[in-house]
PDB file of N, CA and C in Angstrom:
ATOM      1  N   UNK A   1       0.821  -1.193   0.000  1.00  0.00           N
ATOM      2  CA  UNK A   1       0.000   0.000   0.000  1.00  0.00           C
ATOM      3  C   UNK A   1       0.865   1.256   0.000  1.00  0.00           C
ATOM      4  N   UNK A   2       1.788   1.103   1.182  1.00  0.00           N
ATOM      5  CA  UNK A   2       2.645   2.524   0.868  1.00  0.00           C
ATOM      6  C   UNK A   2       3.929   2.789  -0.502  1.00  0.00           C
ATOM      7  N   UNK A   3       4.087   1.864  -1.300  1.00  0.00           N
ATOM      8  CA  UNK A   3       4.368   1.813  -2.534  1.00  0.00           C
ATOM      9  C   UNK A   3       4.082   2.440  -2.932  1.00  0.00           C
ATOM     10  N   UNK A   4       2.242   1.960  -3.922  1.00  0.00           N
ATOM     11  CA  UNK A   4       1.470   2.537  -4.802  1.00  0.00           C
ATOM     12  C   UNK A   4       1.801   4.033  -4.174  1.00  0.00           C
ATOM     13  N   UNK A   5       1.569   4.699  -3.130  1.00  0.00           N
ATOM     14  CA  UNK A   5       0.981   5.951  -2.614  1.00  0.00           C
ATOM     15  C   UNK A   5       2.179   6.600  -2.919  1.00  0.00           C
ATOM     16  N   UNK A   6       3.314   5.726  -2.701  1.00  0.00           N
ATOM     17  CA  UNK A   6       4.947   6.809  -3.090  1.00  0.00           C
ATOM     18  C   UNK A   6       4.631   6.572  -4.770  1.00  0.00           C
ATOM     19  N   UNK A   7       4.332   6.021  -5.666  1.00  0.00           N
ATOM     20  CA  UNK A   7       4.593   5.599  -7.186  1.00  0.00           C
ATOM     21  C   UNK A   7       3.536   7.006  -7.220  1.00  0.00           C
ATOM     22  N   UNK A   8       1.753   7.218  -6.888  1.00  0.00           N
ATOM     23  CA  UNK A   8       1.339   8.004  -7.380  1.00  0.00           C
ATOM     24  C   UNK A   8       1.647   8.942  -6.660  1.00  0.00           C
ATOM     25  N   UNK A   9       2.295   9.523  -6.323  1.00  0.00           N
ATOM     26  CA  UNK A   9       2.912  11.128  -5.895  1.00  0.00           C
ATOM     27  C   UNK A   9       3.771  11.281  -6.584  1.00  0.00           C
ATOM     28  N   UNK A  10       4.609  10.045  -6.924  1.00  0.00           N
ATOM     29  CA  UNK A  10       5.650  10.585  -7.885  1.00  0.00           C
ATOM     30  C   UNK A  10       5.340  10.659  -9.326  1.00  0.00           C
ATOM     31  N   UNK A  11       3.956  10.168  -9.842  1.00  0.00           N
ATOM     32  CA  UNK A  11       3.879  10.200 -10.799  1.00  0.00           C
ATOM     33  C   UNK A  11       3.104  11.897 -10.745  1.00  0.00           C
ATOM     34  N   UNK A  12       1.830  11.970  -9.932  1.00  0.00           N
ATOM     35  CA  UNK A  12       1.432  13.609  -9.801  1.00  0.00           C
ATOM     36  C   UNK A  12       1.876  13.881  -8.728  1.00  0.00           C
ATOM     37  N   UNK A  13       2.928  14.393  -9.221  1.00  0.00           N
ATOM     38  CA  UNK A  13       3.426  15.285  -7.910  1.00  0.00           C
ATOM     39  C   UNK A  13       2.861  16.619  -7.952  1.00  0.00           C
ATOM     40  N   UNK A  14       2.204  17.079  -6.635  1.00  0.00           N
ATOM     41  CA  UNK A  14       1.341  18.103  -6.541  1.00  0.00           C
ATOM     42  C   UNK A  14       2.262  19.182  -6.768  1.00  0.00           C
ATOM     43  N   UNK A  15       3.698  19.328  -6.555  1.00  0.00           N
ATOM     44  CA  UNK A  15       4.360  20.150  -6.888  1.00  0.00           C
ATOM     45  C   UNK A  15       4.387  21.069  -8.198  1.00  0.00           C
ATOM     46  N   UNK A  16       4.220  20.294  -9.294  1.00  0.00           N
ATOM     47  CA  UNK A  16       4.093  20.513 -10.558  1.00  0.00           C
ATOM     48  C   UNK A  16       2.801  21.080 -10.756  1.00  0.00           C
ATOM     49  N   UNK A  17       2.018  21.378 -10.023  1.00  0.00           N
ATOM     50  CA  UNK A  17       0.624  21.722 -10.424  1.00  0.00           C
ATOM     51  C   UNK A  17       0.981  23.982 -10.498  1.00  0.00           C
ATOM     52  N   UNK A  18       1.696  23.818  -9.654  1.00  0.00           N
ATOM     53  CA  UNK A  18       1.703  25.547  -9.015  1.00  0.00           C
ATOM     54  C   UNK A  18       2.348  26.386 -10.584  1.00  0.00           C
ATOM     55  N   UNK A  19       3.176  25.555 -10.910  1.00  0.00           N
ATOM     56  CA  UNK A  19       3.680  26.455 -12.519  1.00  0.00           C
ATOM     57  C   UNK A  19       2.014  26.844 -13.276  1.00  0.00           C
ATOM     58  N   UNK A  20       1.595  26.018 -13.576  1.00  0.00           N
ATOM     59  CA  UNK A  20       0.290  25.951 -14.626  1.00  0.00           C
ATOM     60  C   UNK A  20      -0.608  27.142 -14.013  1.00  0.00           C
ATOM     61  N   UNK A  21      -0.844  26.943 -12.753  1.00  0.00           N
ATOM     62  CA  UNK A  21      -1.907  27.700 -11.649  1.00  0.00           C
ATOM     63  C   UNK A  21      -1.393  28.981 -11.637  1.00  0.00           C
ATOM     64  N   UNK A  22       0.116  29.688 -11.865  1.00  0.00           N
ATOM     65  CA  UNK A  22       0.352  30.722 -11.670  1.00  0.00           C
ATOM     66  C   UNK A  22       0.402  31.587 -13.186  1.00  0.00           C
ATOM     67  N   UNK A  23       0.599  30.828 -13.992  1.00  0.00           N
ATOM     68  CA  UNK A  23       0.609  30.962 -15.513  1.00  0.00           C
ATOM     69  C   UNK A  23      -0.601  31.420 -15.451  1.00  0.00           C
ATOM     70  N   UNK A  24      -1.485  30.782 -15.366  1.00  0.00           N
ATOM     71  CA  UNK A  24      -3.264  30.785 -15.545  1.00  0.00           C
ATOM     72  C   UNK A  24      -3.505  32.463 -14.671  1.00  0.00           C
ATOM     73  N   UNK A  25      -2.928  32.237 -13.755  1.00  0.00           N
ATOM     74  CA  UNK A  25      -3.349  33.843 -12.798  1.00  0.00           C
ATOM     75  C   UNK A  25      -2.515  35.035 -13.667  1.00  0.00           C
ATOM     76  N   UNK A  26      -1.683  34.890 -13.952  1.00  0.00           N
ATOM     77  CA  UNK A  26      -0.475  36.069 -14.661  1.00  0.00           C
ATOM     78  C   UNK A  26      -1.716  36.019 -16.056  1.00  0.00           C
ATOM     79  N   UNK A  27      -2.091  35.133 -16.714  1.00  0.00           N
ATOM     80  CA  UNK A  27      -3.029  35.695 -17.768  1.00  0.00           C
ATOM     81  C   UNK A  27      -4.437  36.461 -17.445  1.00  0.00           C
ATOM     82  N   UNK A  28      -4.852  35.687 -16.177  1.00  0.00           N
ATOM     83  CA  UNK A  28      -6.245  36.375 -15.998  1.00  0.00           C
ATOM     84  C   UNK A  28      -5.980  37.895 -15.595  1.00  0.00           C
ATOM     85  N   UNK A  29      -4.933  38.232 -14.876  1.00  0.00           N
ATOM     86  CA  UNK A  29      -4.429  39.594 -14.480  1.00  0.00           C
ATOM     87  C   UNK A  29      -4.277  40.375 -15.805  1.00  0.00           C
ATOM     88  N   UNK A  30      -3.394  39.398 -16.587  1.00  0.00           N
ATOM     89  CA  UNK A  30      -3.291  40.646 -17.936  1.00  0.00           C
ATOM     90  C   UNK A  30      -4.359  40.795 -18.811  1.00  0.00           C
ATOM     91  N   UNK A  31      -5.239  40.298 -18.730  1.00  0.00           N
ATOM     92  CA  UNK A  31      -6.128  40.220 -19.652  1.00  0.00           C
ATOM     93  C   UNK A  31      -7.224  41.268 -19.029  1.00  0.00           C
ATOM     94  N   UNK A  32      -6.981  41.599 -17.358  1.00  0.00           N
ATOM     95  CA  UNK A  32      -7.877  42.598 -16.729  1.00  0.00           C
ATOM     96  C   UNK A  32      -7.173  43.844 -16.867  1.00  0.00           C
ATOM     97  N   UNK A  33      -5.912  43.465 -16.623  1.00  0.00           N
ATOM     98  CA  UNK A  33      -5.225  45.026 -17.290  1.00  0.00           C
ATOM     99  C   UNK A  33      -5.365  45.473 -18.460  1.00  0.00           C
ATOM    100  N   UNK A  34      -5.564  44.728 -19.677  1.00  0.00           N
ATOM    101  CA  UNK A  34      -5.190  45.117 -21.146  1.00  0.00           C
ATOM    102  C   UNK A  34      -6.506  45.302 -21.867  1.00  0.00           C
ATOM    103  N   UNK A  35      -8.011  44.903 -21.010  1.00  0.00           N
ATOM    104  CA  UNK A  35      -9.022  45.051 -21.364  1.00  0.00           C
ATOM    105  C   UNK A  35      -9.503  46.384 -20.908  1.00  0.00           C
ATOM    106  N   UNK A  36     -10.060  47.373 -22.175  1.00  0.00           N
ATOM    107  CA  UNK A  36     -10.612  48.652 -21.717  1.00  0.00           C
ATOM    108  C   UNK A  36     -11.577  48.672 -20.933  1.00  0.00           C
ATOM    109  N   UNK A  37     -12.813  47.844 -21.357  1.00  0.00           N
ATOM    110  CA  UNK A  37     -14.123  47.618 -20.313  1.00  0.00           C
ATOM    111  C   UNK A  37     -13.938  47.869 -18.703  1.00  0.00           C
ATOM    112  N   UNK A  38     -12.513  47.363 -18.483  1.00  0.00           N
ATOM    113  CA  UNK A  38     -12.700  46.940 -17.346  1.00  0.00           C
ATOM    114  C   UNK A  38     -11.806  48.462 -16.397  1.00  0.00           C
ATOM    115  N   UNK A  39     -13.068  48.704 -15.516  1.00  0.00           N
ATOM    116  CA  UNK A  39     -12.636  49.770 -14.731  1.00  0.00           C
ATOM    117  C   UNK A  39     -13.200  49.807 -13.382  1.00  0.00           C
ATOM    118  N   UNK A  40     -13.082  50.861 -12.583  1.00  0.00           N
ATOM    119  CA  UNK A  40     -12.666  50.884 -10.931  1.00  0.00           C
ATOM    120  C   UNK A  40     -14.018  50.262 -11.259  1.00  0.00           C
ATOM    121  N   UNK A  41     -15.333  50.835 -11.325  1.00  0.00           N
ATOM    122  CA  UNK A  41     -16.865  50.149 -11.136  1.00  0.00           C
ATOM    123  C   UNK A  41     -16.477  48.782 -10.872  1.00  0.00           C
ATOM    124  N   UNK A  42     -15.993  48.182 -12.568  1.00  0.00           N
ATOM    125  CA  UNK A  42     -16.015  46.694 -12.472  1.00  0.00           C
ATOM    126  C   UNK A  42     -14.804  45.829 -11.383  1.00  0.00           C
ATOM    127  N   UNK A  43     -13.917  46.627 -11.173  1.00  0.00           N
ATOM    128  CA  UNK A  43     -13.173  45.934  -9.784  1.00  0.00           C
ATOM    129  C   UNK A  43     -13.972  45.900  -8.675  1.00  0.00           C
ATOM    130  N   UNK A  44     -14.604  47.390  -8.232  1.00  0.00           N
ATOM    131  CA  UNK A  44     -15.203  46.939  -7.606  1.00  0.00           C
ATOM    132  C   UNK A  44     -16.531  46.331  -7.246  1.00  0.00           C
ATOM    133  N   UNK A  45     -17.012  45.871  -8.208  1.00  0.00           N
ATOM    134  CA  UNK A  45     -18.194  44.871  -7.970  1.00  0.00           C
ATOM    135  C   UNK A  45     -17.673  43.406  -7.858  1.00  0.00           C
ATOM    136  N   UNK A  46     -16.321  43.325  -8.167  1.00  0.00           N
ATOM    137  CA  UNK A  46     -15.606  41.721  -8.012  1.00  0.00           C
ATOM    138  C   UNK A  46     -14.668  41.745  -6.397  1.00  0.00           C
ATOM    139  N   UNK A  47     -14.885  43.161  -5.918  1.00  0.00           N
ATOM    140  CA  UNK A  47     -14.148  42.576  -4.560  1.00  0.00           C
ATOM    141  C   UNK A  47     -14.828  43.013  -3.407  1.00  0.00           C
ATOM    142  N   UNK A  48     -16.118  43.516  -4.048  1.00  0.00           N
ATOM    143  CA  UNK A  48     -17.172  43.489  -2.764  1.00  0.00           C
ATOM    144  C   UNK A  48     -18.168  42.705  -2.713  1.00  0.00           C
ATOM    145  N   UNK A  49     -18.032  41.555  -3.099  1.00  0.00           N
ATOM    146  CA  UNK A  49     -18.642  40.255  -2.873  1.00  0.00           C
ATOM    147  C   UNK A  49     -18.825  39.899  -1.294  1.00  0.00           C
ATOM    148  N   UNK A  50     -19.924  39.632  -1.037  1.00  0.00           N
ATOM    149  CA  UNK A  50     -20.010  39.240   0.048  1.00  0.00           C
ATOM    150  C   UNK A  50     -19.680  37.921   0.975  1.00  0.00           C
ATOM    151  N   UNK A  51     -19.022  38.174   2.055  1.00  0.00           N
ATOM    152  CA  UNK A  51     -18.006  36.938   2.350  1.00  0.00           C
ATOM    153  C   UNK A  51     -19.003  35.769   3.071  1.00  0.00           C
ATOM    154  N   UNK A  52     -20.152  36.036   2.956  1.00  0.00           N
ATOM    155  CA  UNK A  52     -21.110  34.728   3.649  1.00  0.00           C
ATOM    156  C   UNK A  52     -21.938  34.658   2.226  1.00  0.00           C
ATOM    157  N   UNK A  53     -21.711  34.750   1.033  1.00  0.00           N
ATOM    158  CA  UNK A  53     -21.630  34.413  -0.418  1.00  0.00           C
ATOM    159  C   UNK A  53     -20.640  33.299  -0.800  1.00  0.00           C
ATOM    160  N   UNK A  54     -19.392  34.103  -0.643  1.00  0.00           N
ATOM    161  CA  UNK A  54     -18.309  33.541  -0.768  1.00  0.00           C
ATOM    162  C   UNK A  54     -18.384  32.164   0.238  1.00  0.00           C
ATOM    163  N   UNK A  55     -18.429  32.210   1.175  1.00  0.00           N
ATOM    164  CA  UNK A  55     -18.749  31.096   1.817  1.00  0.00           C
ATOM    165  C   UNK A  55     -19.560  29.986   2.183  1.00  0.00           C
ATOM    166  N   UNK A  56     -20.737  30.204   1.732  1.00  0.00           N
ATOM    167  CA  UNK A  56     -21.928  29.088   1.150  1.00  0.00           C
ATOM    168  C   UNK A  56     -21.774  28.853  -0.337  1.00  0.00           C
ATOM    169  N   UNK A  57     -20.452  29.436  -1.046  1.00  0.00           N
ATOM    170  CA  UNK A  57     -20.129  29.011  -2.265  1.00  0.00           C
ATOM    171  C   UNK A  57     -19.348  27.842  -1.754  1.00  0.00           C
ATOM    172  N   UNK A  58     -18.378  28.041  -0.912  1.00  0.00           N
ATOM    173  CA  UNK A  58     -17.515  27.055  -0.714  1.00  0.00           C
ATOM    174  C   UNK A  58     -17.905  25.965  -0.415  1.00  0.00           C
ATOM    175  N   UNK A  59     -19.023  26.275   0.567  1.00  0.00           N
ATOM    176  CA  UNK A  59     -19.127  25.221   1.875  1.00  0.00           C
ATOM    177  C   UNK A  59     -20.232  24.167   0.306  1.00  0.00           C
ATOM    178  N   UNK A  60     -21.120  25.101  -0.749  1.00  0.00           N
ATOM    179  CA  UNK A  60     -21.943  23.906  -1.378  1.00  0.00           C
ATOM    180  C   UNK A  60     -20.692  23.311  -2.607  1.00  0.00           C
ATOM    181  N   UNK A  61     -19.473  23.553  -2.415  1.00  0.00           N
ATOM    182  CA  UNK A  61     -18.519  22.948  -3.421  1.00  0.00           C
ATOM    183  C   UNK A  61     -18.091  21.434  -2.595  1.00  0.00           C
ATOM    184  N   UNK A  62     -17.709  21.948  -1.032  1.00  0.00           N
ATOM    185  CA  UNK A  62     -17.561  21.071  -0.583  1.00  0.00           C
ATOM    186  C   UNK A  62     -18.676  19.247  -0.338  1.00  0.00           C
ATOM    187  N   UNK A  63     -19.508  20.144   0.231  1.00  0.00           N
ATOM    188  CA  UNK A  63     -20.514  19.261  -0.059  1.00  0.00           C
ATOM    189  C   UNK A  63     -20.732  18.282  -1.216  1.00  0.00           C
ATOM    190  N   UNK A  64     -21.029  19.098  -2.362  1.00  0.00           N
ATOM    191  CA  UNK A  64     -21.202  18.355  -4.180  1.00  0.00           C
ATOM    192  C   UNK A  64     -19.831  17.445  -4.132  1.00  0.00           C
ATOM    193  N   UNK A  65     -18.812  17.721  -4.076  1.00  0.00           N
ATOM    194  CA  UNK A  65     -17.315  16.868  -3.539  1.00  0.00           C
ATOM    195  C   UNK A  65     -17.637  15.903  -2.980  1.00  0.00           C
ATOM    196  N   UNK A  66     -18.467  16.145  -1.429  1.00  0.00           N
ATOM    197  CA  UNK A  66     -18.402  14.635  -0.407  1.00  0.00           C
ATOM    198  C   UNK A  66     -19.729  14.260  -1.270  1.00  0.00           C
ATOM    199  N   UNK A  67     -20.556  14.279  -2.099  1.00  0.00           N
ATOM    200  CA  UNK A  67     -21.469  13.467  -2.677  1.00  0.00           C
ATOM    201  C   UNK A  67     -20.543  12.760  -3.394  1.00  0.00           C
ATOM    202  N   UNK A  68     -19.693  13.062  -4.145  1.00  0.00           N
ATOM    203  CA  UNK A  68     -19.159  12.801  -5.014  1.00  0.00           C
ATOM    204  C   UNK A  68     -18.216  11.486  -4.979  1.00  0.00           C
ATOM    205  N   UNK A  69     -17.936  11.541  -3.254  1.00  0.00           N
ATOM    206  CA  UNK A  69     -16.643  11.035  -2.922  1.00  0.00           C
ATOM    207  C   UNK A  69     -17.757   9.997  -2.661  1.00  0.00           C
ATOM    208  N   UNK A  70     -18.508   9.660  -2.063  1.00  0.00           N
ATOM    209  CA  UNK A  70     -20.233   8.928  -1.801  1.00  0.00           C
ATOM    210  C   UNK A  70     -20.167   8.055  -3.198  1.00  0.00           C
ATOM    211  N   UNK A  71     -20.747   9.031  -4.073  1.00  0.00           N
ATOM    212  CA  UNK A  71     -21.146   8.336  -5.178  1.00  0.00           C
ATOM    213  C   UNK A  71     -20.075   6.981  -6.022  1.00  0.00           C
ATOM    214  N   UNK A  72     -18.765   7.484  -5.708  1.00  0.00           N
ATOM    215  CA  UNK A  72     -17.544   6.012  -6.316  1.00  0.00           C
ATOM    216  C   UNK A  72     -17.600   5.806  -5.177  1.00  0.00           C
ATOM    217  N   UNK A  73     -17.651   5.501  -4.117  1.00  0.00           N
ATOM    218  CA  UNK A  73     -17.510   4.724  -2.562  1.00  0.00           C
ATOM    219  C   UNK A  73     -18.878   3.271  -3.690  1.00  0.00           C
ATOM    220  N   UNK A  74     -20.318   3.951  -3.454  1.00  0.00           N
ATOM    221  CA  UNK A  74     -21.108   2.839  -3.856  1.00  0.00           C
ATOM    222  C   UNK A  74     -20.882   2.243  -5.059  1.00  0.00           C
ATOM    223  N   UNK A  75     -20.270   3.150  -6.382  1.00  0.00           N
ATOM    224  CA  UNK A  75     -20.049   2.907  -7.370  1.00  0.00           C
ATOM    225  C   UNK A  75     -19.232   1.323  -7.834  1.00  0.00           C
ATOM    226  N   UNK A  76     -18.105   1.599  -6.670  1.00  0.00           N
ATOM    227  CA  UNK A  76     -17.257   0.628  -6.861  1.00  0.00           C
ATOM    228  C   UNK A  76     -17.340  -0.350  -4.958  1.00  0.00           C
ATOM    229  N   UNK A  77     -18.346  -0.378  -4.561  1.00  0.00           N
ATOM    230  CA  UNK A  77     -19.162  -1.428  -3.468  1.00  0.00           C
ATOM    231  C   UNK A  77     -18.218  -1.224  -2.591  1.00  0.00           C
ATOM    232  N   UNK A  78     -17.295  -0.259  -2.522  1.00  0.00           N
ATOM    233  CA  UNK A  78     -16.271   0.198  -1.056  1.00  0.00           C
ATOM    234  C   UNK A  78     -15.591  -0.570  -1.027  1.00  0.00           C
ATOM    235  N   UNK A  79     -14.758  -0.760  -2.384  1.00  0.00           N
ATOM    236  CA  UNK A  79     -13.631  -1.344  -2.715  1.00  0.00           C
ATOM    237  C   UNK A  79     -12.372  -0.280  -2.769  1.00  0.00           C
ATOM    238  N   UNK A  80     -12.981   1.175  -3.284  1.00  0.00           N
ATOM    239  CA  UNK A  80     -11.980   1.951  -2.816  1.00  0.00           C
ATOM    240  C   UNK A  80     -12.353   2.618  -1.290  1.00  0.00           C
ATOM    241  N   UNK A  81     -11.138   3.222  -0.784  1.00  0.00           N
ATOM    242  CA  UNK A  81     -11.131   3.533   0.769  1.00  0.00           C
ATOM    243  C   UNK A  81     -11.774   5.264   0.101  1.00  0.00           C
ATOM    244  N   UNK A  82     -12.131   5.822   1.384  1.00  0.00           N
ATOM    245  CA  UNK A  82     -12.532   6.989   1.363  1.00  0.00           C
ATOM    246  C   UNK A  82     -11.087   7.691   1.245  1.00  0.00           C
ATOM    247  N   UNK A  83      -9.988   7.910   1.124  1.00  0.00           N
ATOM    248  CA  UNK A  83      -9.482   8.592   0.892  1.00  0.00           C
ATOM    249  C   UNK A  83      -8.953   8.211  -0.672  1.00  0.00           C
ATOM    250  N   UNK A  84      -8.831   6.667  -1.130  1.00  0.00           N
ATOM    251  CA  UNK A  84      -8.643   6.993  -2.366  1.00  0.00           C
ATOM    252  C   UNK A  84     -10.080   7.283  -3.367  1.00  0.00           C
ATOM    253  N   UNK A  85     -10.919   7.376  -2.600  1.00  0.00           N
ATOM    254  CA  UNK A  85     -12.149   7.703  -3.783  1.00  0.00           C
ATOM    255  C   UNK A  85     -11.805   9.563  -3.520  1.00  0.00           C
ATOM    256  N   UNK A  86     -11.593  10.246  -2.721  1.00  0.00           N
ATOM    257  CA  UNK A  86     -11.230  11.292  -2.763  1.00  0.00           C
ATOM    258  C   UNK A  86     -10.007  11.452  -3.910  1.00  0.00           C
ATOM    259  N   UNK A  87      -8.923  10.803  -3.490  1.00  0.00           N
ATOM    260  CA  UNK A  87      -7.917  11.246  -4.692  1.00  0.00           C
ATOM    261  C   UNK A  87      -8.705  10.731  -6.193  1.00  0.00           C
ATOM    262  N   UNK A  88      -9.762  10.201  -6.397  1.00  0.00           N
ATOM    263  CA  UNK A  88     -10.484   9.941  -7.716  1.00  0.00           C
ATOM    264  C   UNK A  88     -10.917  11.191  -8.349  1.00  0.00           C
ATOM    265  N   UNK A  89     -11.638  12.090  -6.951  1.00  0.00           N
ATOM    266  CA  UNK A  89     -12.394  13.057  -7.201  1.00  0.00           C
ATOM    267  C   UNK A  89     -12.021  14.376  -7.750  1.00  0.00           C
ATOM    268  N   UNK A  90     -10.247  14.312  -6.836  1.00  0.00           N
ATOM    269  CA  UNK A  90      -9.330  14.842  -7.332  1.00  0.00           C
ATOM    270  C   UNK A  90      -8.788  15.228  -8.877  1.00  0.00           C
ATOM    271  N   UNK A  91      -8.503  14.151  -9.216  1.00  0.00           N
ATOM    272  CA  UNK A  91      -8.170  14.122 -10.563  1.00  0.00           C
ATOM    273  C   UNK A  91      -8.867  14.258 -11.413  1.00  0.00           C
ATOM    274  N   UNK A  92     -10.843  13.922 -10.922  1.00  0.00           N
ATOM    275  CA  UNK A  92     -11.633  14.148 -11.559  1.00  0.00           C
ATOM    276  C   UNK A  92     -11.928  15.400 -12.347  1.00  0.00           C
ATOM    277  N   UNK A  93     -11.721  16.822 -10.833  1.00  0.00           N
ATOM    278  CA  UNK A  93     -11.905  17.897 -11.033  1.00  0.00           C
ATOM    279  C   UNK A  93     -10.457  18.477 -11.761  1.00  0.00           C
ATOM    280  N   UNK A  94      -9.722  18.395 -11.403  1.00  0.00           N
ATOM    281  CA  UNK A  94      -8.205  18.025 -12.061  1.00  0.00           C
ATOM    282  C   UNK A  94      -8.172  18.398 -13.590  1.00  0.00           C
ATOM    283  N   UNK A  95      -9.121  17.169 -13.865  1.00  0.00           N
ATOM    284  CA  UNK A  95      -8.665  17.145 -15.466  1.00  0.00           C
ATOM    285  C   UNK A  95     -10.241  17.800 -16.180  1.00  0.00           C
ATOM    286  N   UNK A  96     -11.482  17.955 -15.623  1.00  0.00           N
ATOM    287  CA  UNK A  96     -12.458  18.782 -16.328  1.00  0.00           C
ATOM    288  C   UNK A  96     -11.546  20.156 -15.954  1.00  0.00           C
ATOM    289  N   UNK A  97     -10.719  20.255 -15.245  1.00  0.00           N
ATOM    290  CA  UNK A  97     -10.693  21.679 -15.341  1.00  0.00           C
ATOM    291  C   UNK A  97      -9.740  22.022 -16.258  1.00  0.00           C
ATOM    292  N   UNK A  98      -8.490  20.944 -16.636  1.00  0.00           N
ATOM    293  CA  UNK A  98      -7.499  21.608 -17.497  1.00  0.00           C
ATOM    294  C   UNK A  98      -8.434  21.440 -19.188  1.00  0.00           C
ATOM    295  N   UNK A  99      -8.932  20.206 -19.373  1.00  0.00           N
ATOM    296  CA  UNK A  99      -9.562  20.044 -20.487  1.00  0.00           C
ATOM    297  C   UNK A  99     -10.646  20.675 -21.022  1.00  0.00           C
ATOM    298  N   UNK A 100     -10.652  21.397 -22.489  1.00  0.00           N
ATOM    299  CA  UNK A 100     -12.189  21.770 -22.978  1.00  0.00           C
ATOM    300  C   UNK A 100     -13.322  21.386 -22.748  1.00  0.00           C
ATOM    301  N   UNK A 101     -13.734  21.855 -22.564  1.00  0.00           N
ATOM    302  CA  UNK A 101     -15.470  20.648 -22.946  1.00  0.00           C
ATOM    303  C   UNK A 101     -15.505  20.534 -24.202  1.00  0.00           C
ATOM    304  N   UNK A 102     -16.621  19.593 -24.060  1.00  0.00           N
ATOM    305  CA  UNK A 102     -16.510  19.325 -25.959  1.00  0.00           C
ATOM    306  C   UNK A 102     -18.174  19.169 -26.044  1.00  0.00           C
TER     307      UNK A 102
END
């Protein structure tokens, strides 16, 4: 068991994720700088969001997640453990997020 768990870290090593994630932020920044539309109004309607918004955003992400982590638990009759149906869920969101939709 503690094999596999050293083989998949070394294969995704979470390390490698932070290049892509900061790339992705350095574009969304320039693309708010270099766009005319966008002015003090529109900043500030994106940073006066309300933080018990912001936070029943989170808390129903989390949730849809532990369904999620639920749903391959029965899927596969709790053959995977709750933490590797989590790392499933992981990679799940992982890869809809780097990939297009189609």
């Amino acid at each position: 068991m503690k094999l596999d768990n050293k083989k998949i870290f070394e294969t995704l090593n979470p390390n490698r994720v932070w290049v892509p994630v900061l790339i992705g932020v350095a574009i969304v920044l320039l693309l708010f700088y270099l766009d005319p539309n966008v002015n003090a109004a529109t900043l500030r309607g994106i940073f006066d969001a309300s933080w018990v918004g912001i936070a029943l955003a989170i808390l129903v992400i989390l949730f849809r997640d532990l369904g999620y982590i639920y749903r391959i638990r029965v899927i596969t009759d709790g053959e995977l453990s709750w933490v590797r149906a989590l790392y499933v869920i992981i990679l799940w969101e992982f890869a809809s997020a780097v990939t297009p939709p189609s």
